[in-house]
N, C-alpha and C. Protein backbone atom coordinates (compact mmCIF):
# COMPACT_ATOMS: atom_id res chain seq x y z
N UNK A 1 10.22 33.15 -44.09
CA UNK A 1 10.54 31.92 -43.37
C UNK A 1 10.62 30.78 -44.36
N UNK A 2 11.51 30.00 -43.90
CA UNK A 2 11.78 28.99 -44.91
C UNK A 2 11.61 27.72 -44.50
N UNK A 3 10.90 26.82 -45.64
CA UNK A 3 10.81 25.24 -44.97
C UNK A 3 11.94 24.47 -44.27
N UNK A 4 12.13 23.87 -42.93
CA UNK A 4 12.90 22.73 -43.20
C UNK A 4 13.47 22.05 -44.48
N UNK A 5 14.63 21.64 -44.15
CA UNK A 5 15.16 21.10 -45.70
C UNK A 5 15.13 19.76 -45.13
N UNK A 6 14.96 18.77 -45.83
CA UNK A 6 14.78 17.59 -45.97
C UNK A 6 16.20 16.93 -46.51
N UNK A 7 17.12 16.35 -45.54
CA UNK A 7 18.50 15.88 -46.04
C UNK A 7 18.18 14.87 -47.23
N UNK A 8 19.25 15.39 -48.47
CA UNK A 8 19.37 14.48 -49.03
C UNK A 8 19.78 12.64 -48.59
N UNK A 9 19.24 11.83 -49.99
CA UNK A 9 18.55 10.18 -49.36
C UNK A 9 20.51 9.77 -48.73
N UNK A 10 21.07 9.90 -49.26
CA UNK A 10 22.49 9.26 -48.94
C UNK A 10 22.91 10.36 -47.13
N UNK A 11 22.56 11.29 -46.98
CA UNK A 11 22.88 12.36 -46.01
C UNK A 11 21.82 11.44 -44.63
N UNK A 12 20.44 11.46 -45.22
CA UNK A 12 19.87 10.78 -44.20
C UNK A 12 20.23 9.47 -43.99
N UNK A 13 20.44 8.54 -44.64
CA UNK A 13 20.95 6.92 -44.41
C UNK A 13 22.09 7.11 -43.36
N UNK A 14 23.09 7.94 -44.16
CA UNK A 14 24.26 7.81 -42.87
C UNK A 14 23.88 8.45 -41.26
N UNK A 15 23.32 9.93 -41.18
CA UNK A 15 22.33 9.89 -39.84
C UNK A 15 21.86 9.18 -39.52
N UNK A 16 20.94 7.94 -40.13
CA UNK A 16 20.53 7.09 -39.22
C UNK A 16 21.42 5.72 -38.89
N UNK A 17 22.53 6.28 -39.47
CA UNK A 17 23.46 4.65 -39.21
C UNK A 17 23.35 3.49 -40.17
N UNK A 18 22.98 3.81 -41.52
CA UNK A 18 22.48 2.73 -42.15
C UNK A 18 23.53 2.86 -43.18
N UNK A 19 23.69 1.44 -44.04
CA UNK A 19 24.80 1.73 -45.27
C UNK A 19 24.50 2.30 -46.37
N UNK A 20 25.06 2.94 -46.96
CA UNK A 20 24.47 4.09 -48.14
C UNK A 20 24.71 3.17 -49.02
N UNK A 21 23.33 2.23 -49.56
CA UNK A 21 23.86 1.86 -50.96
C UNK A 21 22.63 2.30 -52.49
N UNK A 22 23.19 1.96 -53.88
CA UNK A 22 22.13 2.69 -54.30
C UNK A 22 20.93 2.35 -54.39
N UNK A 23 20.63 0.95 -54.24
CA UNK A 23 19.12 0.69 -54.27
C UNK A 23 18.41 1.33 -52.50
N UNK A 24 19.21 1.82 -51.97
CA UNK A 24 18.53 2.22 -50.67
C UNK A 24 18.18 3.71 -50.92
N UNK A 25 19.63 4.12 -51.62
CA UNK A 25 19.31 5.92 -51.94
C UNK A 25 17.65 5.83 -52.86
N UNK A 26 17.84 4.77 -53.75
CA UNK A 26 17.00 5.31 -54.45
C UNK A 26 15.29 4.83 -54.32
N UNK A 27 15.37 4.15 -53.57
CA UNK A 27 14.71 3.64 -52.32
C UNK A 27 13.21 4.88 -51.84
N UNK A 28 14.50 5.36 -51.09
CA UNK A 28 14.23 6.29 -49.75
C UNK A 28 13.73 7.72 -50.97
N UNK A 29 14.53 7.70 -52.20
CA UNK A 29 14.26 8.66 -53.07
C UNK A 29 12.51 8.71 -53.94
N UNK A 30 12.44 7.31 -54.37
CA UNK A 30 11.44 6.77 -54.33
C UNK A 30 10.00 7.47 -53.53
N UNK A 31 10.23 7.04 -52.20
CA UNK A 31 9.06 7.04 -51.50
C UNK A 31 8.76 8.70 -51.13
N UNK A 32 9.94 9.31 -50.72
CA UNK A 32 10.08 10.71 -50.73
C UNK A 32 9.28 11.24 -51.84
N UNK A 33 9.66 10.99 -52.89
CA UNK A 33 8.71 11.69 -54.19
C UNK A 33 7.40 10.73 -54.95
N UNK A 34 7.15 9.67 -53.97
CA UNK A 34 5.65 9.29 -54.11
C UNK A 34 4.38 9.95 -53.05
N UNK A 35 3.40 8.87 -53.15
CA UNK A 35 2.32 9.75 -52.29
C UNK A 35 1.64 7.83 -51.83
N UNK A 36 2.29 7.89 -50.92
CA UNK A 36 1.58 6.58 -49.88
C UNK A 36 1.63 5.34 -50.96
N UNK A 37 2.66 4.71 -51.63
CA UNK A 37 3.02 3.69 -52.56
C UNK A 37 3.17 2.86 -51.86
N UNK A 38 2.62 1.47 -52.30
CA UNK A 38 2.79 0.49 -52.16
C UNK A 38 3.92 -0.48 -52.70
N UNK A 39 4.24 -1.67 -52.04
CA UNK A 39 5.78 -2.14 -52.28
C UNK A 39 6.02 -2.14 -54.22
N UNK A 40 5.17 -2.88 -54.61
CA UNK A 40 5.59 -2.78 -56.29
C UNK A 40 5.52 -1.42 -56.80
N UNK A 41 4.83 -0.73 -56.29
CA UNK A 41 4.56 0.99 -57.06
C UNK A 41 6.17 0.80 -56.88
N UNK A 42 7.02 0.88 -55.06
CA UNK A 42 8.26 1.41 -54.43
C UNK A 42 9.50 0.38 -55.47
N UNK A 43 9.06 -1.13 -55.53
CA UNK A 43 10.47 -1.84 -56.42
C UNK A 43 9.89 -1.19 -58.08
N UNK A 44 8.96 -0.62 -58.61
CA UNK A 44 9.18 -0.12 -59.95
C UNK A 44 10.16 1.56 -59.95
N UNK A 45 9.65 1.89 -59.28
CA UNK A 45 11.04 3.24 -59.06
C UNK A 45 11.75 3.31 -58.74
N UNK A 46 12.29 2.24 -57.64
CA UNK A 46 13.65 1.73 -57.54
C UNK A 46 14.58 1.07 -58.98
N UNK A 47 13.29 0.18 -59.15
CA UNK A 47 14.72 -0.26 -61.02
C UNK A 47 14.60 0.68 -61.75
N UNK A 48 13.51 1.75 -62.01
CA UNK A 48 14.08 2.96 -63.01
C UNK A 48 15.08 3.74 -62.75
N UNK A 49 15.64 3.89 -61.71
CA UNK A 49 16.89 4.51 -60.86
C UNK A 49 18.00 3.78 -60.91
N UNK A 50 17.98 2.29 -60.44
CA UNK A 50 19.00 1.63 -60.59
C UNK A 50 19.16 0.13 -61.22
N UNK A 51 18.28 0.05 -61.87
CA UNK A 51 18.03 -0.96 -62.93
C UNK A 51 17.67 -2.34 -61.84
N UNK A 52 17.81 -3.23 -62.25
CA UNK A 52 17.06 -4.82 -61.59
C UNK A 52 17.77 -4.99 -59.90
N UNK A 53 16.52 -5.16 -59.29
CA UNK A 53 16.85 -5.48 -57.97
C UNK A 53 15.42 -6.56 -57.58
N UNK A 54 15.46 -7.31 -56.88
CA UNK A 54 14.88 -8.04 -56.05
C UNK A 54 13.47 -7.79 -55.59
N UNK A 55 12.72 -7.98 -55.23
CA UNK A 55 11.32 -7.04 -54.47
C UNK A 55 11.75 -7.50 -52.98
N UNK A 56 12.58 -9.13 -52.88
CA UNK A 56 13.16 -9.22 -51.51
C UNK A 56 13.99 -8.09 -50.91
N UNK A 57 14.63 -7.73 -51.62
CA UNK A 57 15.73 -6.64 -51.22
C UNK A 57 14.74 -5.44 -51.05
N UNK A 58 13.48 -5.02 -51.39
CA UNK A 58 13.10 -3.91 -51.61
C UNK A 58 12.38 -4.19 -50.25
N UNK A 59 11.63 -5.18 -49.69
CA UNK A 59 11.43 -5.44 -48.61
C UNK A 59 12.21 -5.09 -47.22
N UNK A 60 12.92 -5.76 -47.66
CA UNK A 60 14.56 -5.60 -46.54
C UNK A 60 14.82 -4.28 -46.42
N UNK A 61 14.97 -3.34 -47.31
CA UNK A 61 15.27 -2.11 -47.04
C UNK A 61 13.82 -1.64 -47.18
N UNK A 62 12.86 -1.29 -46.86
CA UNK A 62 11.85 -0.47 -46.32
C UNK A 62 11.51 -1.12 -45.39
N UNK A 63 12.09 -2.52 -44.09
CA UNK A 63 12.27 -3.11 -42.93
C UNK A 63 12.95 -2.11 -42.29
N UNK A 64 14.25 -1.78 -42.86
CA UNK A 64 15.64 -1.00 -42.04
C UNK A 64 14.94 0.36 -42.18
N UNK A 65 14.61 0.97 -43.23
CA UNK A 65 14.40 2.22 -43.19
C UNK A 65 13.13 2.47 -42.22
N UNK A 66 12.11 1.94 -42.09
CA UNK A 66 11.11 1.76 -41.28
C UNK A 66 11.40 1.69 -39.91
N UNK A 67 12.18 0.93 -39.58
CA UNK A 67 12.90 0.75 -38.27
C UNK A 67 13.82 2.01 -37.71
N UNK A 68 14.72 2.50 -38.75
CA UNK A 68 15.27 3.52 -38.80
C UNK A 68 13.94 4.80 -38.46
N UNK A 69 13.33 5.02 -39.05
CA UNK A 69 12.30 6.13 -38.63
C UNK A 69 12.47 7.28 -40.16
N UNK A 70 13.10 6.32 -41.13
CA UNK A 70 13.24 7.51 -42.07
C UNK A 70 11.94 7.38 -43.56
N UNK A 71 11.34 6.30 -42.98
CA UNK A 71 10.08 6.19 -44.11
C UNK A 71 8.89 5.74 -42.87
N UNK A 72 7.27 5.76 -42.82
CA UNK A 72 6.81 5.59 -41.87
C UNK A 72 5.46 4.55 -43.10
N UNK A 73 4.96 3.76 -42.23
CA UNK A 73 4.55 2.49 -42.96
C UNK A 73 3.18 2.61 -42.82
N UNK A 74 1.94 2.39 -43.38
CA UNK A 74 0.68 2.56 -43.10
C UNK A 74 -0.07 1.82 -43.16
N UNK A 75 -1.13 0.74 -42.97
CA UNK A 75 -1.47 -0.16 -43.27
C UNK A 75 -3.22 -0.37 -43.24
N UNK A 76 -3.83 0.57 -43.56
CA UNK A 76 -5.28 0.40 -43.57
C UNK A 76 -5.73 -0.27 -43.52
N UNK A 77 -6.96 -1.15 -42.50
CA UNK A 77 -7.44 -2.26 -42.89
C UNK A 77 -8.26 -2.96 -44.10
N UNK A 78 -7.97 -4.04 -44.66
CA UNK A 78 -8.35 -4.48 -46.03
C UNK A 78 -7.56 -3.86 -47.35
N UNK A 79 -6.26 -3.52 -46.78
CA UNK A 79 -5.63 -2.85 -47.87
C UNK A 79 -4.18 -3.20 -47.65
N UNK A 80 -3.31 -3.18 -48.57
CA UNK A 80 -2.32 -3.59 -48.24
C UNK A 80 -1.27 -2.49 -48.21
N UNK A 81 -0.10 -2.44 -46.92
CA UNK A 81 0.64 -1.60 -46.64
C UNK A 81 1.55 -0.60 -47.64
N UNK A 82 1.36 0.95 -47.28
CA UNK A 82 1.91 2.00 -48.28
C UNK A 82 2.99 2.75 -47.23
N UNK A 83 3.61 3.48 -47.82
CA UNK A 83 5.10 4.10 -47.47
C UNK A 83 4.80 5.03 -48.17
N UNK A 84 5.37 6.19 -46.49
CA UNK A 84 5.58 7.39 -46.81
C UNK A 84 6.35 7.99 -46.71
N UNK A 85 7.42 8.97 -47.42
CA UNK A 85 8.71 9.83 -47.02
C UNK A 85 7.86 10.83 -45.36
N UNK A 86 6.85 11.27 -45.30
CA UNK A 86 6.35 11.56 -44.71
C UNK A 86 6.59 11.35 -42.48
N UNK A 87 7.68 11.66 -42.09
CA UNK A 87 7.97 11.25 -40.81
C UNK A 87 8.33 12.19 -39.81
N UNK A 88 7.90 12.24 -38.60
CA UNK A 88 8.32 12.62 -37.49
C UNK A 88 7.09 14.34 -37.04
N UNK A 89 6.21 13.61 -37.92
CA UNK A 89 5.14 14.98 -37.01
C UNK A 89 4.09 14.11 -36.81
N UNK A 90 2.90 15.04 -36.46
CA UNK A 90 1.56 14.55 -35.68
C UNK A 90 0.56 14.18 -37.25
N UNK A 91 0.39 13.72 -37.76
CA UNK A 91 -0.34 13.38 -38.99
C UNK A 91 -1.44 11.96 -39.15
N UNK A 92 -2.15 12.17 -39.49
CA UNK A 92 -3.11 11.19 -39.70
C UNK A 92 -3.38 10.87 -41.16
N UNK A 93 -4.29 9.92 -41.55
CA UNK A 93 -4.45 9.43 -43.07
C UNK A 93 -5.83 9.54 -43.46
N UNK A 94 -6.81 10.11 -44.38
CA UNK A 94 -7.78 10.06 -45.01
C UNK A 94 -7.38 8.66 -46.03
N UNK A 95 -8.66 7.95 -46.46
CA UNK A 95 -8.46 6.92 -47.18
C UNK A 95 -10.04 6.70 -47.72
N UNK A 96 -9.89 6.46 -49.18
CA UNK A 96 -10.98 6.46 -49.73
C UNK A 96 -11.69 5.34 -49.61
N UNK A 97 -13.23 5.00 -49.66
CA UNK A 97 -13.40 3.76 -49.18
C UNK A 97 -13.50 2.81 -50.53
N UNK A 98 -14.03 3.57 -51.93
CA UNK A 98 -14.04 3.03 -53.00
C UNK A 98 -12.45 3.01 -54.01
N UNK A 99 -11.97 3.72 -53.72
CA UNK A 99 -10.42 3.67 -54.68
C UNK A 99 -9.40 3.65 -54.04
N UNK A 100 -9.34 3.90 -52.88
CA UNK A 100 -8.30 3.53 -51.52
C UNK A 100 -7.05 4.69 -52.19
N UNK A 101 -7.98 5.69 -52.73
CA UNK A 101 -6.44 6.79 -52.14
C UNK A 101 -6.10 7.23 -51.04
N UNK A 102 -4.98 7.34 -50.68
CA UNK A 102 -4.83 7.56 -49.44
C UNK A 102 -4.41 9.33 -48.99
N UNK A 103 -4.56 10.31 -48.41
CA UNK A 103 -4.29 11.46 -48.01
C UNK A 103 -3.89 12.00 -46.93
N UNK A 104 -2.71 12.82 -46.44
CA UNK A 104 -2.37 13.16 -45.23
C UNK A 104 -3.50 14.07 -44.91
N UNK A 105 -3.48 14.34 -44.00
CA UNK A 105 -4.34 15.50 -43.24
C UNK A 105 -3.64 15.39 -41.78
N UNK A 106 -3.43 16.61 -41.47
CA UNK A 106 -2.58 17.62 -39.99
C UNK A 106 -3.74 16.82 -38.71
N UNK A 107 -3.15 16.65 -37.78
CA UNK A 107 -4.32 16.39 -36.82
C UNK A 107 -4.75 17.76 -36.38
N UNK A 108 -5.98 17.88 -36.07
CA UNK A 108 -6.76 19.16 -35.56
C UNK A 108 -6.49 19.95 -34.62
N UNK A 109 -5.69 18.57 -33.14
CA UNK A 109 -5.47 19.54 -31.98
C UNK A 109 -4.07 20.08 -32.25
N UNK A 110 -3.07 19.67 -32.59
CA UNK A 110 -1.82 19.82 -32.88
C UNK A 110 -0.93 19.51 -32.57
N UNK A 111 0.16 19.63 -31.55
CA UNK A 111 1.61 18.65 -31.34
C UNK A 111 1.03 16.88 -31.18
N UNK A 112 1.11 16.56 -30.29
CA UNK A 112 0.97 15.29 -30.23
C UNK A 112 -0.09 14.95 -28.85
N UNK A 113 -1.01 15.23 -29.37
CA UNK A 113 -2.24 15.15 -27.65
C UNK A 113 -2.96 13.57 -28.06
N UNK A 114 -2.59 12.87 -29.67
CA UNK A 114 -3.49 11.80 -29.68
C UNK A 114 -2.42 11.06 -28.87
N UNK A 115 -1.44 10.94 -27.93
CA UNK A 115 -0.72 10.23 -27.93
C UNK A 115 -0.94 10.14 -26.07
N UNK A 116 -2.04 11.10 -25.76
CA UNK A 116 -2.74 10.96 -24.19
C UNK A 116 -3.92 10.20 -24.30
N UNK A 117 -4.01 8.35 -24.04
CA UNK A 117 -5.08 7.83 -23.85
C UNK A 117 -5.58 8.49 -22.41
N UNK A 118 -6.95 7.87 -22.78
CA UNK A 118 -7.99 8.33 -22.11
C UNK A 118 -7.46 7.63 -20.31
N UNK A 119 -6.89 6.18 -20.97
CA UNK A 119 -6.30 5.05 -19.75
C UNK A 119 -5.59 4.84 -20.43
N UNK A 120 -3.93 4.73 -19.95
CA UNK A 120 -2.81 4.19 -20.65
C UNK A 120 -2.94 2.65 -20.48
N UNK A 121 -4.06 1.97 -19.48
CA UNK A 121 -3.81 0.71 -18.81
C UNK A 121 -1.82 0.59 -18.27
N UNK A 122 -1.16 1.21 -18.23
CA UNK A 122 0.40 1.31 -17.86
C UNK A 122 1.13 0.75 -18.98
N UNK A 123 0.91 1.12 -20.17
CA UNK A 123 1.12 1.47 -21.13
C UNK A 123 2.16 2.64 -21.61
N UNK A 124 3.16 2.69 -21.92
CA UNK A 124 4.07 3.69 -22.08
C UNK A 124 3.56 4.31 -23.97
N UNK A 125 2.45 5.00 -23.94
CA UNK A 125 2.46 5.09 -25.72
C UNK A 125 3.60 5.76 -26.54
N UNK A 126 3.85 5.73 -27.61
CA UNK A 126 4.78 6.35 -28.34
C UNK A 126 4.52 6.24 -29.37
N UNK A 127 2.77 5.87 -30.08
CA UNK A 127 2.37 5.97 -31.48
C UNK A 127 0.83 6.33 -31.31
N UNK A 128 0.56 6.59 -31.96
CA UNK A 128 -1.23 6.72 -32.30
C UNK A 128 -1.48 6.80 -33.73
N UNK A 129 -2.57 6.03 -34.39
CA UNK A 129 -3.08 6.07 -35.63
C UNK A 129 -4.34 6.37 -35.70
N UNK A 130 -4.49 7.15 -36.70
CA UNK A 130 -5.85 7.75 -37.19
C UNK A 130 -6.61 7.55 -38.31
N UNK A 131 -7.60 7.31 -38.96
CA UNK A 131 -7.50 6.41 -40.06
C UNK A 131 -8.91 7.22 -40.60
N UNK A 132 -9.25 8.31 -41.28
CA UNK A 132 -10.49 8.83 -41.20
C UNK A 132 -10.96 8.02 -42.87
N UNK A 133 -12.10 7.82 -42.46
CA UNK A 133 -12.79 7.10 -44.30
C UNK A 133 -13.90 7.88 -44.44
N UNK A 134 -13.52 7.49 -45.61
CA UNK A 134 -14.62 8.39 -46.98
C UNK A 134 -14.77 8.13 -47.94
N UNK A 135 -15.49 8.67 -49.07
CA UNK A 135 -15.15 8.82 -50.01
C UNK A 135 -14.21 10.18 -50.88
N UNK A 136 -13.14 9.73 -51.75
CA UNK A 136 -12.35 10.81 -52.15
C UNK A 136 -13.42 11.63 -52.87
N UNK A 137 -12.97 13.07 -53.58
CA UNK A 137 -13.84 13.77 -54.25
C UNK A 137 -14.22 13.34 -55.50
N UNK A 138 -13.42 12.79 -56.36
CA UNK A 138 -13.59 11.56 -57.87
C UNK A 138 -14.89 10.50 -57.80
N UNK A 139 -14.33 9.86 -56.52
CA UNK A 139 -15.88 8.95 -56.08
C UNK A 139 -17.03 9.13 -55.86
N UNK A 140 -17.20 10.56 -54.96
CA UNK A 140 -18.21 10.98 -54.46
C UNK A 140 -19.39 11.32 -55.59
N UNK A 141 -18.61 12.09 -56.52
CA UNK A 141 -18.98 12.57 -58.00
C UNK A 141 -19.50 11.90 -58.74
N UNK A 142 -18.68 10.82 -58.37
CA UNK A 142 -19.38 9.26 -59.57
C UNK A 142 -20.30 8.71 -59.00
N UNK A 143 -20.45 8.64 -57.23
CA UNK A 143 -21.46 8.04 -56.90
C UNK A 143 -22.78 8.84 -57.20
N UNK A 144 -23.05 10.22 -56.59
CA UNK A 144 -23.68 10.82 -57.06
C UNK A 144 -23.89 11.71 -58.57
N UNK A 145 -23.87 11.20 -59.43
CA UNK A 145 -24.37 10.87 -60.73
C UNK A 145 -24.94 10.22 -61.05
């Protein structure tokens, strides 16, 4: 059995209706082959790809792509927001409390059950976030030493 293939960055832009340009390919290429980056980590791999662009522009397009559903945005509290190629399953975030790495982890029950409150209050949901803290294994090590 074989993984899902993951459309190439110019293949997905046009699926989602967006204009294929290269600071977006390389963008979306970017975040795909990071691990939960934050906007300057995302505009420094964007200009190694396509030389000088804006951090406004880098904004603007992880707005559209975000909106689009083709990068998904994370925002821990006391930390400032990371991007993930990471979209369209049931997933939650581990986050360290001393070095703020951040880690996917599968939710436990499986398809999408965090998405049954307990009371919707009439609430239509269509997101749930999970945010588990810790310390990573690097920290833990150092603390206990």
């Amino acid at each position: 059995m074989t993984a899902p293939r993951t459309p190439a960055a110019a293949d997905a832009l046009r699926g989602a209706g967006l204009r294929v340009t290269s600071a977006r390919v390389a963008l979306l290429e970017t975040v795909r082959g990071g691990d939960h980056l934050g906007v300057e980590a995302i505009a420094t791999g964007v200009r190694e790809r396509v030389g000088q662009v804006s951090l406004q522009a880098v904004y603007d397009a992880l707005h559209a792509l975000t909106a689009a559903g083709l990068v998904r945005r994370i925002e821990p509290p006391g930390g400032p927001a990371r991007y993930e190629g990471r979209v369209g399953d049931n997933h939650h975030h581990l986050v360290c409390r001393s070095c703020g790495t951040v880690a996917d982890v599968d939710c436990a029950t499986g398809e999408a059950p965090c998405l049954t409150a307990s009371d919707d209050h009439g609430f239509t949901v269509d997101e749930a976030e999970v945010i588990y803290w810790g310390l990573c294994p690097g920290c833990s090590t150092t603390r206990s030493a």
